[in-house]
N, C-alpha and C. Protein backbone atom coordinates (compact mmCIF):
# COMPACT_ATOMS: atom_id res chain seq x y z
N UNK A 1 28.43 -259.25 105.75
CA UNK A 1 28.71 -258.67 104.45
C UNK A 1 28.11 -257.26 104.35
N UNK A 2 27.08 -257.31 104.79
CA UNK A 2 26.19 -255.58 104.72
C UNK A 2 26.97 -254.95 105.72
N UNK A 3 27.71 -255.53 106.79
CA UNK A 3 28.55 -254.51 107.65
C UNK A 3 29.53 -253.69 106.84
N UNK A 4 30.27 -254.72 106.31
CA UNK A 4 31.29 -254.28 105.26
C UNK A 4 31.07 -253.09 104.17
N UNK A 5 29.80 -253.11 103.64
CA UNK A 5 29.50 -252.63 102.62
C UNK A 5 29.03 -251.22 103.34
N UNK A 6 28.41 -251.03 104.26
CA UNK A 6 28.49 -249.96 105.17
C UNK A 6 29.44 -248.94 105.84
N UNK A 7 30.38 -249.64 105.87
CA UNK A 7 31.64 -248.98 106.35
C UNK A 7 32.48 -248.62 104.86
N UNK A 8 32.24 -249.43 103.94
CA UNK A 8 32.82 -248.87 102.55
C UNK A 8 32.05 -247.60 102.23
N UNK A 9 30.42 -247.56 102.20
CA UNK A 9 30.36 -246.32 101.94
C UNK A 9 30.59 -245.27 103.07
N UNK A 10 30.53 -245.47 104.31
CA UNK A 10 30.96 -244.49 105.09
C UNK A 10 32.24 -243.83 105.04
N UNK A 11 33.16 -244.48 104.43
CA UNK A 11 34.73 -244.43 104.38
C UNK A 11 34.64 -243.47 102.86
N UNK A 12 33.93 -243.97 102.18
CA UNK A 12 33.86 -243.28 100.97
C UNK A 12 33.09 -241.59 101.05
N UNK A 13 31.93 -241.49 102.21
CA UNK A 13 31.91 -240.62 102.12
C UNK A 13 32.56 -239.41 102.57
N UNK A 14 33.25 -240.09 103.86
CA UNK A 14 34.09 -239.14 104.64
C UNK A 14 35.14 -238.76 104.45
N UNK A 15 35.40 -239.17 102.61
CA UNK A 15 37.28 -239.00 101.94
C UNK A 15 36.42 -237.87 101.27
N UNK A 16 35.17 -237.84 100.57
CA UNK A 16 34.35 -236.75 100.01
C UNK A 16 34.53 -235.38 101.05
N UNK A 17 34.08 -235.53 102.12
CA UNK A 17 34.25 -234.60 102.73
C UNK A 17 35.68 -233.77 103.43
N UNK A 18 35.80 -234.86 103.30
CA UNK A 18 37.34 -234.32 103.71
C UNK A 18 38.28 -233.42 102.18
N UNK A 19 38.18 -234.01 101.15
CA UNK A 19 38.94 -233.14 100.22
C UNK A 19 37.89 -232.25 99.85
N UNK A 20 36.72 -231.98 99.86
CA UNK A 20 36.23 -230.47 100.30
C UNK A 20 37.11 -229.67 101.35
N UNK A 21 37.15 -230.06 102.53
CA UNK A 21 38.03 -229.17 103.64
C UNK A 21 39.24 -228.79 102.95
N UNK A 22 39.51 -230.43 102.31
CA UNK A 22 41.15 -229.80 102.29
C UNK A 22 40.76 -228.77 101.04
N UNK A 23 40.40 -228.84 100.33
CA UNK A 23 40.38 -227.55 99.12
C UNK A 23 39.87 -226.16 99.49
N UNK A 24 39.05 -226.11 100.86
CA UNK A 24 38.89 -224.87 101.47
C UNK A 24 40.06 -224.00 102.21
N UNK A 25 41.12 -225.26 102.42
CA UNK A 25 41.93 -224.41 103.10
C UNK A 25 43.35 -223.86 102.65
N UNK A 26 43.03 -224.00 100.97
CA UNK A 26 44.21 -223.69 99.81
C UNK A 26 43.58 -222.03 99.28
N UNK A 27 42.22 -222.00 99.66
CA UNK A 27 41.66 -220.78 99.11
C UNK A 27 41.51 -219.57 100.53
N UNK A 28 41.77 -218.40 100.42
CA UNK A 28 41.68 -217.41 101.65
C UNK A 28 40.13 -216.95 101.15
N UNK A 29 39.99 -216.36 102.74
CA UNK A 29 39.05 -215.72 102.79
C UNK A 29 38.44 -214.77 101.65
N UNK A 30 39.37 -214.01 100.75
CA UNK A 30 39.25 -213.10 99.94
C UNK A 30 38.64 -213.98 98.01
N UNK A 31 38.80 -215.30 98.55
CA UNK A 31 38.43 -216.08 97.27
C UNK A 31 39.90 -216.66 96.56
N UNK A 32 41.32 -215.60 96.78
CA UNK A 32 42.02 -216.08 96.02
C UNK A 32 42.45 -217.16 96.07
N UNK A 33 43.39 -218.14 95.23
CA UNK A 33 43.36 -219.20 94.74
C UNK A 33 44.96 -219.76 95.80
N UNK A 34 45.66 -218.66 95.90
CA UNK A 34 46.76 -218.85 96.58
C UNK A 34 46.62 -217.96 98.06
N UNK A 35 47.83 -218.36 98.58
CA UNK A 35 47.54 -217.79 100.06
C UNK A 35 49.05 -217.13 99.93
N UNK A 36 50.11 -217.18 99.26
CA UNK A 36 51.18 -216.82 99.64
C UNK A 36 51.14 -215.56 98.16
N UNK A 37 52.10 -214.90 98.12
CA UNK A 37 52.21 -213.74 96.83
C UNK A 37 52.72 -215.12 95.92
N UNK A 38 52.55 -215.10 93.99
CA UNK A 38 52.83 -215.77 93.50
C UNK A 38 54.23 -215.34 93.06
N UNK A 39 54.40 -213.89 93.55
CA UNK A 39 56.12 -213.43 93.20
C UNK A 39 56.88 -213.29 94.11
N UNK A 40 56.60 -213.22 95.12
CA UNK A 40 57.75 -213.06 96.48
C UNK A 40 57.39 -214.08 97.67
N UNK A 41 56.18 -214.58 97.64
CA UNK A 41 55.94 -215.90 98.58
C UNK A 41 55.38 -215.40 99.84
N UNK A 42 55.71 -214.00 99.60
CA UNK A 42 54.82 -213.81 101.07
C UNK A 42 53.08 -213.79 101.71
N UNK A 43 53.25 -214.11 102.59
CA UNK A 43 51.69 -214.07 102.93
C UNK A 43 50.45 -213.12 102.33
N UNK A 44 49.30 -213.52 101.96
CA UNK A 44 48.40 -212.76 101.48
C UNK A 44 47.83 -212.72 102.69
N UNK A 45 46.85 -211.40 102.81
CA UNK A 45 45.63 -211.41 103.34
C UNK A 45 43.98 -210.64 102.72
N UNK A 46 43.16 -210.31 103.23
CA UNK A 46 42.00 -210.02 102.68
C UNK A 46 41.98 -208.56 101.94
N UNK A 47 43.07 -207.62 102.49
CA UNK A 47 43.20 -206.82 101.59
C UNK A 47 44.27 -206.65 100.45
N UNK A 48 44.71 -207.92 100.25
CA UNK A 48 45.84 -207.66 98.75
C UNK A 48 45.56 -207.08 97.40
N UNK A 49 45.71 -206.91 96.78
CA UNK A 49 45.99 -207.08 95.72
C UNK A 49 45.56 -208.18 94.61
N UNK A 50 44.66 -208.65 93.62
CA UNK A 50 44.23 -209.54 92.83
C UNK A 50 43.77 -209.22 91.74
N UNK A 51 44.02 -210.32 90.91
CA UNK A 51 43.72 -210.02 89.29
C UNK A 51 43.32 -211.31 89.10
N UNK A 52 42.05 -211.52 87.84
CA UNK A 52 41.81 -212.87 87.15
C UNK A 52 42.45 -213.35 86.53
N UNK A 53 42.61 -214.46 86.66
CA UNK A 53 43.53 -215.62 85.47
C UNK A 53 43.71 -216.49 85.11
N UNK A 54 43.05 -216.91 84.23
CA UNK A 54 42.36 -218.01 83.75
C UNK A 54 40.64 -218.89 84.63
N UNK A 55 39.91 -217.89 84.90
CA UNK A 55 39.08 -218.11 85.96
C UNK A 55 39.25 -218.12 87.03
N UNK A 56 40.33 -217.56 87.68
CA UNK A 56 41.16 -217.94 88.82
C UNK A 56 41.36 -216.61 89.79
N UNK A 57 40.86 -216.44 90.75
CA UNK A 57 41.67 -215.17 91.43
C UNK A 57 43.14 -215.15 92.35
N UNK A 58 44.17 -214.72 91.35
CA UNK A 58 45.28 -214.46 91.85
C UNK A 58 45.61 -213.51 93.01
N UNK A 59 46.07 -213.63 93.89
CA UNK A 59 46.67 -212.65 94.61
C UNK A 59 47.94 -212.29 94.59
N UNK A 60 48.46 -210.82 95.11
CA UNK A 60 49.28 -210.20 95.64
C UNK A 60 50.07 -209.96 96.54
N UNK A 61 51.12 -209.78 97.04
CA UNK A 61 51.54 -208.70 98.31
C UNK A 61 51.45 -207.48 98.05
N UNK A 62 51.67 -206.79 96.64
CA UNK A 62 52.02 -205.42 96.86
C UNK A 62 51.62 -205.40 95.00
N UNK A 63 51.22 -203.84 94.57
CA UNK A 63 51.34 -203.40 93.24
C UNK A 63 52.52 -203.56 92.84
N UNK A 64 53.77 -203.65 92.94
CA UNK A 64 55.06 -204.22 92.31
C UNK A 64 54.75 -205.78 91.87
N UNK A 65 54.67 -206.55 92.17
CA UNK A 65 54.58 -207.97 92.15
C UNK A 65 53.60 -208.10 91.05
N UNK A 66 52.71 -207.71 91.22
CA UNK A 66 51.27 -207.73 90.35
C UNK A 66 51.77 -207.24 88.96
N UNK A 67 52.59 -205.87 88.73
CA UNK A 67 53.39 -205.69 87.66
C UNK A 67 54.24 -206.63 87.37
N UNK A 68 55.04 -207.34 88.19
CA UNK A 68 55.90 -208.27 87.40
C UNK A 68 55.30 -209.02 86.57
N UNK A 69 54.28 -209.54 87.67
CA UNK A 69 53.38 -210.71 86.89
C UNK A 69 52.69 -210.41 85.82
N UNK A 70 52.08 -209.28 85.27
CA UNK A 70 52.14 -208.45 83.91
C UNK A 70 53.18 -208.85 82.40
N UNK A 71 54.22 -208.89 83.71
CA UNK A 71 55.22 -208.45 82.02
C UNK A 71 55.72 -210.13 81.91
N UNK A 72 55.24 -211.08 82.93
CA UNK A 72 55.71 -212.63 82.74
C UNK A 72 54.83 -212.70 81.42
N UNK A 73 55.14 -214.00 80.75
CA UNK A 73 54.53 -214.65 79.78
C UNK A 73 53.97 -215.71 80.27
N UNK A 74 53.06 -216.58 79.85
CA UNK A 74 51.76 -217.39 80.33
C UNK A 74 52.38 -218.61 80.81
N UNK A 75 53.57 -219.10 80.43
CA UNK A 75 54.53 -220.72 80.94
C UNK A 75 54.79 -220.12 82.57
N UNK A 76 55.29 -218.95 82.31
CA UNK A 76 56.34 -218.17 83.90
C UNK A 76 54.70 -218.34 84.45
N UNK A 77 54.14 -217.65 84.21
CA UNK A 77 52.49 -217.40 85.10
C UNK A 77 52.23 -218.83 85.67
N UNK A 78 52.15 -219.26 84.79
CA UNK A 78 51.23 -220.99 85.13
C UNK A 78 52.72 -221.81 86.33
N UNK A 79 53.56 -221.74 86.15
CA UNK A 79 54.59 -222.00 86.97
C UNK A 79 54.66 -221.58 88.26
N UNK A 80 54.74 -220.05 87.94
CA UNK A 80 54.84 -219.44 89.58
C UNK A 80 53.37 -219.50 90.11
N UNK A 81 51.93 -219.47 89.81
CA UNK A 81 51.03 -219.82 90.42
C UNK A 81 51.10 -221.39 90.95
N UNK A 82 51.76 -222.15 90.28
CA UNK A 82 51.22 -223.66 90.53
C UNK A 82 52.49 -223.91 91.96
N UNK A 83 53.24 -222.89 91.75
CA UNK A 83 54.49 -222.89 92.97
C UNK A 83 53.79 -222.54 94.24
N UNK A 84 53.12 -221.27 94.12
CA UNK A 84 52.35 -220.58 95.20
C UNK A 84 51.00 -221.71 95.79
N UNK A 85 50.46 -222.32 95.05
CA UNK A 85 49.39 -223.29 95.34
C UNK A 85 49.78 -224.40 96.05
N UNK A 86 51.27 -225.06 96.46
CA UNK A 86 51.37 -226.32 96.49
C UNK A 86 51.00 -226.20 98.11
């Protein structure tokens, strides 16, 4: 019975650690929250483009995109970020 109960918490801790990893590898190097642009999908890297939002650092591909995302309203925002995150 203590075997059992041993391997439950071992199992338990190593799902802990593991969705740490996995949540490290949704965030880039640069902190932002997405890895792809939230307006054109393309790849970010450490020198993009980013703005805060909602506690959140968004990224870029390019100063065009970053303007679009300006003139969206907060439903379009929360949409196309949660697109870029999956």
């Amino acid at each position: 019975m203590m075997t059992l109960a041993r391997v439950a918490v071992a199992f338990f801790a190593l799902s802990l650690l593991g969705g740490c990893a996995q949540q490290k590898e949704h965030s880039n190097q640069n902190g932002m929250v997405n890895s792809v642009c939230v307006i054109s999908g393309e790849a970010l890297d450490a020198n993009s483009p980013t703005l805060d939002y909602m506690g959140q650092k968004v990224g870029f591909c390019c100063d065009k995109c970053e303007a679009k995302w300006a003139k969206m309203d907060d439903a379009a925002r929360k949409a196309a970020l949660a697109k870029a995150t999956k």
